[in-house]
Protein backbone atom coordinates (compact mmCIF):
# COMPACT_ATOMS: atom_id res chain seq x y z
CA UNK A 1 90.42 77.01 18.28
CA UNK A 2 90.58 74.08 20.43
CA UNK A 3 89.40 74.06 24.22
CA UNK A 4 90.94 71.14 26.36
CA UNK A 5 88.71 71.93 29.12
CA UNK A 6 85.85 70.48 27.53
CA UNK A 7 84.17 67.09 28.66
CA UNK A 8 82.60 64.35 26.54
CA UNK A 9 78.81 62.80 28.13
CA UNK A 10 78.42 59.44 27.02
CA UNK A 11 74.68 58.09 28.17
CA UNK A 12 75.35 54.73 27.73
CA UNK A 13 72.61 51.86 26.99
CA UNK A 14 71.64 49.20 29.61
CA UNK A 15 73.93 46.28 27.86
CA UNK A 16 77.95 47.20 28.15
CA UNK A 17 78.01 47.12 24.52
CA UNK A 18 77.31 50.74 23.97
CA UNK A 19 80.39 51.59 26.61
CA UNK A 20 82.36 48.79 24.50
CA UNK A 21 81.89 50.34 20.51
CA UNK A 22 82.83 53.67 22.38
CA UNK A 23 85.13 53.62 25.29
CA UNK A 24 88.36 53.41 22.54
CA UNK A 25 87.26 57.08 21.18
CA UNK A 26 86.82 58.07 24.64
CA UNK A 27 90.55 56.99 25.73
CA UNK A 28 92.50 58.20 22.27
CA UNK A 29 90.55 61.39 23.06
CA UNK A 30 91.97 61.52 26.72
CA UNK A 31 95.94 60.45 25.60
CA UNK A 32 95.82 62.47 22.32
CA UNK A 33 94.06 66.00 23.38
CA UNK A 34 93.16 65.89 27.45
CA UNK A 35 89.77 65.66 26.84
CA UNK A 36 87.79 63.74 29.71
CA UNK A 37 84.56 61.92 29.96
CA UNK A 38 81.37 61.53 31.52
CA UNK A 39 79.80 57.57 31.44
CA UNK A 40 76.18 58.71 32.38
CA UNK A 41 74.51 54.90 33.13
CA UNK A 42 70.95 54.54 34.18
CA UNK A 43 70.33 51.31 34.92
CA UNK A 44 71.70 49.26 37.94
CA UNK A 45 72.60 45.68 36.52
CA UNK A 46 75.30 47.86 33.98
CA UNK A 47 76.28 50.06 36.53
CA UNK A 48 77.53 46.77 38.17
CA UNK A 49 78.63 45.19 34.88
CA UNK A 50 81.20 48.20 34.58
CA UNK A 51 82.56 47.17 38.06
CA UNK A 52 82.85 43.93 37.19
CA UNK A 53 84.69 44.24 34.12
CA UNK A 54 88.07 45.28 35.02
CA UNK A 55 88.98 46.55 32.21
CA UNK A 56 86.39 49.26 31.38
CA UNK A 57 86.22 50.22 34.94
CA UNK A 58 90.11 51.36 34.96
CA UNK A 59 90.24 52.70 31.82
CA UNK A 60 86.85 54.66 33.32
CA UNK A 61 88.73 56.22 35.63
CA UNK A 62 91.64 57.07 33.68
CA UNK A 63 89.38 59.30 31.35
CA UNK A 64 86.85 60.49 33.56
CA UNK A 65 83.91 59.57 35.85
CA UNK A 66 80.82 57.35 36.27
CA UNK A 67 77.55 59.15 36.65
CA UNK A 68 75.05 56.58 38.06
CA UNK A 69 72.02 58.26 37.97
CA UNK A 70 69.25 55.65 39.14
CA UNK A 71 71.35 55.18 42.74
CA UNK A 72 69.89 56.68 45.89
CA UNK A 73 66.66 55.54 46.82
CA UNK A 74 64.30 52.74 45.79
CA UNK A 75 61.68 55.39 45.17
CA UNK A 76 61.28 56.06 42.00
CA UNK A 77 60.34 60.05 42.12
CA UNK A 78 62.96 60.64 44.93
CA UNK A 79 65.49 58.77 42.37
CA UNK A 80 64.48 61.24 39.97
CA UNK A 81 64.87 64.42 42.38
CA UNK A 82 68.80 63.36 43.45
CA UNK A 83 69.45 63.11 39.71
CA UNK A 84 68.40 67.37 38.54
CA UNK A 85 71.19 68.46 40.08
CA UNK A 86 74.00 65.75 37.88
CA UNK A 87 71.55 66.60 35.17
CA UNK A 88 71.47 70.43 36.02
CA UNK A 89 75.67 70.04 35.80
CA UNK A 90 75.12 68.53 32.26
CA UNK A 91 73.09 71.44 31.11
CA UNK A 92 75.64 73.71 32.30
CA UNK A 93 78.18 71.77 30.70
CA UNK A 94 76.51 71.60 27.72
CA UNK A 95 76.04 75.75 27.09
CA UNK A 96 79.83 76.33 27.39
CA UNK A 97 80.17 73.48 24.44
CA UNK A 98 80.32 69.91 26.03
CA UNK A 99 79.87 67.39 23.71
CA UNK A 100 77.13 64.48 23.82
CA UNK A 101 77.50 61.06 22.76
CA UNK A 102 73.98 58.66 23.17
CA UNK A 103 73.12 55.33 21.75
CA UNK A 104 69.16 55.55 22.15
CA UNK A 105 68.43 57.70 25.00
CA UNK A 106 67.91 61.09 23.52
CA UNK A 107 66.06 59.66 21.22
CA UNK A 108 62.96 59.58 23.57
CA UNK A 109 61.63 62.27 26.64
CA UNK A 110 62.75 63.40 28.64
CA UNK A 111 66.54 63.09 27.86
CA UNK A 112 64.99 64.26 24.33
CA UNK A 113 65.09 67.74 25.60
CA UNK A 114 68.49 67.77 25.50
CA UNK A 115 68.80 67.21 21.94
CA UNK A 116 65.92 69.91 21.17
CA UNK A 117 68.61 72.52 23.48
CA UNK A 118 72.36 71.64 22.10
CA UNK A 119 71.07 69.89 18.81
CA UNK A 120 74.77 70.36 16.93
CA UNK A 121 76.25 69.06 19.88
CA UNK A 122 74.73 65.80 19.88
CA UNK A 123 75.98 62.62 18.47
CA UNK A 124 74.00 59.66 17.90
CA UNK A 125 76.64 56.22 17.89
CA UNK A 126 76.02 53.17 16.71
CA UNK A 127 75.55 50.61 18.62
CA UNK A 128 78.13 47.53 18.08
CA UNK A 129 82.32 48.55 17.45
CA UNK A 130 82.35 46.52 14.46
CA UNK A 131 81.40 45.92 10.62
CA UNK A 132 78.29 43.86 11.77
CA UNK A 133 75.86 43.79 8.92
CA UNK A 134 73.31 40.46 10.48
CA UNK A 135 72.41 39.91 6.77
CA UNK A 136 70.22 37.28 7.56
CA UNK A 137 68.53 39.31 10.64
CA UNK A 138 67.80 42.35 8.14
CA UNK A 139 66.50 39.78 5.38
CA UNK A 140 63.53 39.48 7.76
CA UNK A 141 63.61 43.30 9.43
CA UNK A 142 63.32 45.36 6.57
CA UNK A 143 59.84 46.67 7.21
CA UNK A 144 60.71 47.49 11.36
CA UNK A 145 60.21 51.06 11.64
CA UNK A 146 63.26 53.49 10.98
CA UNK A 147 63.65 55.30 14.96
CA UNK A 148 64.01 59.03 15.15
CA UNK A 149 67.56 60.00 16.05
CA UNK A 150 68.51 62.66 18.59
CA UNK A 151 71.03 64.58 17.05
CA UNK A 152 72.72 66.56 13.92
CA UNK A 153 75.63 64.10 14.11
CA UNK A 154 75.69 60.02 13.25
CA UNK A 155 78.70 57.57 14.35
CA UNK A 156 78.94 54.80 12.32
CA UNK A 157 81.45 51.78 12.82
CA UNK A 158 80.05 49.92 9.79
CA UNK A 159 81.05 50.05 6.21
CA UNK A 160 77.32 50.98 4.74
CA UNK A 161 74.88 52.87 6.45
CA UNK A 162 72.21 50.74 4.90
CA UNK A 163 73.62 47.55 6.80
CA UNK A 164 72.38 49.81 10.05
CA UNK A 165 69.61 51.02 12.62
CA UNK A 166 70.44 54.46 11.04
CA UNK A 167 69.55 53.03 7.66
CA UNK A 168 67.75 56.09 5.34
CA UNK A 169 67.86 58.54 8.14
CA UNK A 170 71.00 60.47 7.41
CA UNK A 171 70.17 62.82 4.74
CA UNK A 172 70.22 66.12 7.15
CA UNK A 173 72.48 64.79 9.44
CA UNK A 174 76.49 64.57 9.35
CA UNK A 175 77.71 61.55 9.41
CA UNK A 176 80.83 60.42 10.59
CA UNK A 177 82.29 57.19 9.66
CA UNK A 178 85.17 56.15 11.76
CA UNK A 179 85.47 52.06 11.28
CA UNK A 180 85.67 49.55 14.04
CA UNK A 181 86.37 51.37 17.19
CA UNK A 182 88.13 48.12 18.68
CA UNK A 183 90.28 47.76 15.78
CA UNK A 184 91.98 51.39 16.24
CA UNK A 185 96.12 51.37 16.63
CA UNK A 186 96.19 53.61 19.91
CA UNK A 187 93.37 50.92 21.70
CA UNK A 188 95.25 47.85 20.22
CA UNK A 189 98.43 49.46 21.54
CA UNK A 190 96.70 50.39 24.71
CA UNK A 191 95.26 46.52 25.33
CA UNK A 192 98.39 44.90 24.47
CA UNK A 193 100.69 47.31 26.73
CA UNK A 194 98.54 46.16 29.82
CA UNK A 195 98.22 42.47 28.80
CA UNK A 196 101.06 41.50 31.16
CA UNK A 197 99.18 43.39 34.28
CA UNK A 198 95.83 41.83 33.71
CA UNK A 199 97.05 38.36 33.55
CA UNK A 200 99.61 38.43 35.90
CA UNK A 201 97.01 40.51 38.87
CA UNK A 202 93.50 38.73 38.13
CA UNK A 203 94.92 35.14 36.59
CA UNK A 204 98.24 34.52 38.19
CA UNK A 205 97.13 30.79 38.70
CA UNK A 206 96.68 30.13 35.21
CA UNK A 207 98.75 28.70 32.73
CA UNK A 208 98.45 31.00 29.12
CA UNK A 209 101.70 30.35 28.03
CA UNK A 210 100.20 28.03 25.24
CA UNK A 211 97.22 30.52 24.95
CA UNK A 212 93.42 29.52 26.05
CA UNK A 213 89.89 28.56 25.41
CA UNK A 214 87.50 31.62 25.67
CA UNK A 215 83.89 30.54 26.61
CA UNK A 216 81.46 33.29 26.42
CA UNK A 217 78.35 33.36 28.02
CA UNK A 218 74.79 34.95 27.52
CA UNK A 219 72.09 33.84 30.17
CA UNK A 220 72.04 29.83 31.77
CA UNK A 221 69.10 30.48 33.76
CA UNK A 222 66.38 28.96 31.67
CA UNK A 223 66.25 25.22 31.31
CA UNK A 224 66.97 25.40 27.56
CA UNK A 225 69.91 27.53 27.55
CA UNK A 226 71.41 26.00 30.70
CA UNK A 227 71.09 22.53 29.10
CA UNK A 228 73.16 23.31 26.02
CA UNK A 229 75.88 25.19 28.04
CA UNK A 230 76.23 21.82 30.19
CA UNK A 231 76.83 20.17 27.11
CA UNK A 232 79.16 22.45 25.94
CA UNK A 233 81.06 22.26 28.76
CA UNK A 234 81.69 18.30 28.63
CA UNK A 235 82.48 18.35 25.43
CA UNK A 236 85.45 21.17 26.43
CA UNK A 237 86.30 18.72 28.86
CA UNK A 238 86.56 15.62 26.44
CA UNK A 239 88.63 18.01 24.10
CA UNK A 240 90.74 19.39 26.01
CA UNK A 241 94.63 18.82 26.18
CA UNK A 242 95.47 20.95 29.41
CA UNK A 243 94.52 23.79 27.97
CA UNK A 244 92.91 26.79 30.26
CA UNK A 245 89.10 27.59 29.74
CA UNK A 246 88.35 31.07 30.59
CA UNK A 247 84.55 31.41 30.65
CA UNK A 248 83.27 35.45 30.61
CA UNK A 249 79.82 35.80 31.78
CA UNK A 250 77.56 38.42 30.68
CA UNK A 251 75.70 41.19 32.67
CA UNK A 252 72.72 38.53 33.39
CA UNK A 253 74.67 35.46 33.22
CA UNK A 254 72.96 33.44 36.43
CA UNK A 255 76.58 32.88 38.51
CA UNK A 256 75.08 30.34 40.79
CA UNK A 257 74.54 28.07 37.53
CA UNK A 258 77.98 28.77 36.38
CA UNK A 259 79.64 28.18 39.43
CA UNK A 260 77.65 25.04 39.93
CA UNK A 261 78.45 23.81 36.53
CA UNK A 262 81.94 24.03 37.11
CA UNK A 263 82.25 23.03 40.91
CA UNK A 264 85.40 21.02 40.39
CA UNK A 265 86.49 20.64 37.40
CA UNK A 266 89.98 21.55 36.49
CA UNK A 267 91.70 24.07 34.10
CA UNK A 268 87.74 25.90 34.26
CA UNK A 269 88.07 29.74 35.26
CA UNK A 270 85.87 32.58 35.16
CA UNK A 271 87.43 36.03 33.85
CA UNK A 272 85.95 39.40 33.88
CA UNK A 273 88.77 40.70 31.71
CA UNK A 274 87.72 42.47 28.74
CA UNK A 275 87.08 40.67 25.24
CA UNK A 276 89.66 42.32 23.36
CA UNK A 277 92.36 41.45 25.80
CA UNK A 278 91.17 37.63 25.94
CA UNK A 279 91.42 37.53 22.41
CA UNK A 280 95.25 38.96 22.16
CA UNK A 281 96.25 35.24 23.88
CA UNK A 282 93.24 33.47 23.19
CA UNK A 283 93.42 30.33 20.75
CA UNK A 284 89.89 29.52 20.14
CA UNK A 285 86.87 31.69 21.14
CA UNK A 286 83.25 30.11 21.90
CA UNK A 287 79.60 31.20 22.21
CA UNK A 288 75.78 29.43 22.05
CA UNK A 289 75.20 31.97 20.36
CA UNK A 290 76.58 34.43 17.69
CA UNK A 291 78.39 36.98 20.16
CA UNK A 292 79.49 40.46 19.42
CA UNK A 293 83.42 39.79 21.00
CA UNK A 294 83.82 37.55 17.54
CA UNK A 295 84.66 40.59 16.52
CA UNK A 296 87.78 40.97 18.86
CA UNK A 297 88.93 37.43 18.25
CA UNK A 298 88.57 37.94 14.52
CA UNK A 299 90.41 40.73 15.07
CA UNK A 300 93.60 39.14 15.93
CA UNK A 301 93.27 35.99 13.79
CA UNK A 302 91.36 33.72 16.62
CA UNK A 303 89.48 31.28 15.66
CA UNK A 304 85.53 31.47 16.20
CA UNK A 305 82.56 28.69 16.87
CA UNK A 306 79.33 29.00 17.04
CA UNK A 307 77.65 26.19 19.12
CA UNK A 308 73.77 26.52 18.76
CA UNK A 309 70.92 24.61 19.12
CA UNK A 310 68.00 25.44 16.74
CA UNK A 311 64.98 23.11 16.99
CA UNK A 312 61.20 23.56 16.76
CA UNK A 313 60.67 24.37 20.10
CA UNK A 314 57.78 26.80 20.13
CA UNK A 315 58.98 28.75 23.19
CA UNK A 316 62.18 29.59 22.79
CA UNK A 317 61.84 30.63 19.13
CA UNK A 318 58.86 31.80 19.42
CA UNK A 319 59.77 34.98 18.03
CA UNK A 320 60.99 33.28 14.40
CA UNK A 321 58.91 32.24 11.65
CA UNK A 322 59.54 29.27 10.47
CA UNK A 323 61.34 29.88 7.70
CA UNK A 324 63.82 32.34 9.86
CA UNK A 325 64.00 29.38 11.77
CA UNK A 326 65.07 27.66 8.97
CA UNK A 327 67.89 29.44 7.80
CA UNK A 328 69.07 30.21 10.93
CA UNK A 329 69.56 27.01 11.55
CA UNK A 330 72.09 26.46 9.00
CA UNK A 331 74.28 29.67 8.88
CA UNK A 332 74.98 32.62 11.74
CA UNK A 333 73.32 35.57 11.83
CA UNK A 334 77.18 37.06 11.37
CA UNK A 335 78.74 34.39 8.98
CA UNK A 336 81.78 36.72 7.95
CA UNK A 337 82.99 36.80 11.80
CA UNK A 338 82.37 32.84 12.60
CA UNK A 339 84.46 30.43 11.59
CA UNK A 340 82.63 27.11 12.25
CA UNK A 341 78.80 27.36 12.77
CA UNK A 342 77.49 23.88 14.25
CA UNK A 343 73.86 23.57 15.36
CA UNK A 344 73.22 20.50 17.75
CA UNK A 345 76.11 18.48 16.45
CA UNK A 346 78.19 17.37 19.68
CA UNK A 347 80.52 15.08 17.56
CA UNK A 348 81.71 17.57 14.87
CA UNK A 349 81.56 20.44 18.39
CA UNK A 350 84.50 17.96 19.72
CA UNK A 351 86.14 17.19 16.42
CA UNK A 352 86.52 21.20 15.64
CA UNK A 353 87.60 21.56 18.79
CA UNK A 354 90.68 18.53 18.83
CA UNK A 355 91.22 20.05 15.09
CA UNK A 356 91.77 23.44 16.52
CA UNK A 357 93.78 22.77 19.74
CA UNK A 358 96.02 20.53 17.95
CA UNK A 359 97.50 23.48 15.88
CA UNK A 360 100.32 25.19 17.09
CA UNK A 361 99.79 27.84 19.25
CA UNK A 362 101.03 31.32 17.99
CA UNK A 363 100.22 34.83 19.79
CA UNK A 364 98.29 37.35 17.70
CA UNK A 365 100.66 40.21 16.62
CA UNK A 366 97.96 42.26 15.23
CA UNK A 367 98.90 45.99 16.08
CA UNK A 368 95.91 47.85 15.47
CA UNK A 369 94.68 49.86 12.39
CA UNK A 370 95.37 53.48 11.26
CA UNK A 371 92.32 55.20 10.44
CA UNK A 372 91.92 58.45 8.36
CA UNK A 373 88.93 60.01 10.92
CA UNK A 374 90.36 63.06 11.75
CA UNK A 375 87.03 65.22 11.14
CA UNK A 376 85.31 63.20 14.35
CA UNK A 377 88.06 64.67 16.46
CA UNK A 378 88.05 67.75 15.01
CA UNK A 379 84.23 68.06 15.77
CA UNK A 380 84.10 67.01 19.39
CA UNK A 381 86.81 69.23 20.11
CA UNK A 382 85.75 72.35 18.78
């Protein structure tokens, strides 16, 4: 028998890409059965992120609440008093039959404990919303150790365990596997039904009837990565036909940079709407990086480039071997998501780009996928 008065904990990680793989569960569970949710965040700079990101933050307080538990005071044992009693709730919650959802947290003590109490109640997710298998990452991670997961329950988005962090540990666990959350029907549905009221509240001064150019950033605030995001952004400028650039900063993007980097210049914007909603209008995404929102353009048939800059510089890859290094340097981590990976070419950069932006502009009319996961639901609600 099903309860609706149940409630959903999410502890989140410290990057919004745990909140991202699972906020679309979270909201089919809310408009399907009634069942709200908990966000439980610990750390300050996503706390903020979730602000900042329109999207998630509405759609946060459609379904539930925010539970911020490192607020208060900048003492770290008087933090940890004011959070028992939000914790005490949890516990509570938790012994009439709430359901927990972690990406890491339970994993360790002292949040462990609450995996040792409700351990059939605990879900361990995985980490990115999409079929992300970083075959050339795992080529060189296949001795890392295996972690110990919190939990009689696994989430995966990907096709094969094995291409996972849960790889070989789900022999007594169950496993659910539910696809990419970001490519479900009711959160397509739900992105492209407020399309209209994004664009129209947060960029009412920009021109997307002939779509846009999605920049996304990672952090400018070393010399490095600042340099080849300067360089990036000249050669939008060079290619550019009057088409908007949208440029979506992450959590520890360095503003100042961006803003300073941009002082001026026409048809440049910065957007805190959510990937999945820039990529329903968007013509061409771009990173310096492989980024995890390829995922959302691929989803709706965007195009994808991957601007990097691999050299021998002994700090900043530091943590490659050479021959890591190597490869890297020649394909993405992610190849299946990226459609052009250039490292430290500027010339083909602006030729792609002209090539791309000379197409005709069409709007996505993806609608979502139907997915046969029904024994997920089933679990979290009984």
């Amino acid at each position: 028998m099903f309860r609706n008065n149940r409630k959903i904990i999410v502890f989140v990680k410290n990057k919004l890409m745990s909140l991202d793989t699972v906020i679309p569960i979270l909201l089919e569970m809310k408009v399907s059965y009634g069942i709200h949710s908990e966000i439980v965040v610990l750390d300050g700079m996503a706390y903020n992120a979730i602000q900042d990101n329109v999207v998630l933050r509405d759609i946060n307080n459609n379904i539930g609440s925010v539970l911020f538990l490192a607020k208060g005071s900048k003492v770290k044992i008087l933090r940890y008093i004011n959070a028992l009693i939000p914790l005490s709730k949890i516990v509570i919650g938790c012994i009439k039959g709430d359901k927990i959802i972690h990406f890491g947290h339970l994993d360790v003590f002292p949040f462990k404990i609450f995996s040792l109490l409700f351990n059939k109640n605990i879900y361990r997710m995985q980490g990115t919303a999409y079929n992300f298998d970083y075959p050339v990452k795992l080529q060189f991670r296949k001795n890392n150790p295996i972690p110990v997961l919190a939990g009689k329950n696994l989430i995966i988005c990907s096709d094969d365990i094995k291409n996972t962090h849960f790889r070989n540990t789900g022999k007594e666990k169950t496993i659910y596997k539910i696809g990419e959350t970001r490519t479900r029907k009711s959160w397509v549905e739900y992105i492209n039904s407020k399309s209209e009221y994004y664009f129209s509240k947060y960029h009412a001064d920009v021109d997307i009837s002939s779509g846009f150019i999605v920049f996304i950033l990672g952090g400018i605030n070393r010399e490095f990565t600042y340099n080849l995001f300067l360089s990036t952004i000249e050669i939008l400028k060079l290619s550019n036909n009057n088409i908007p650039i949208l440029i979506k900063p992450h959590a520890y993007t360095n503003i100042d940079n961006l803003n300073k980097a941009i002082a001026g210049l026409n048809l440049f914007y910065i957007t805190y709407l959510h990937p999945s909603l820039l990529a329903s209008r968007a013509r061409v995404f771009i990173s310096n990086g492989f980024s995890n929102t390829f995922g959302d353009a691929h989803t709706y048939g965007v195009r994808t480039i991957e601007y990097v800059n691999f050299t021998n510089d002994d700090v900043e890859y530091a943590e490659l071997s050479s021959e890591e290094l190597k490869i890297r340097s020649k394909v993405s981590v992610e190849p299946k998501y990226v459609d052009y990976f250039i490292n430290n070419d500027s010339d083909k950069l602006l030729k792609i780009m002209r090539e791309v932006l000379d197409q005709k502009y069409i709007k996505s009319n993806f609608k979502g996928n139907i997915n046969s996961d029904e024994e997920l639901f089933i679990s979290l609600l009984k």
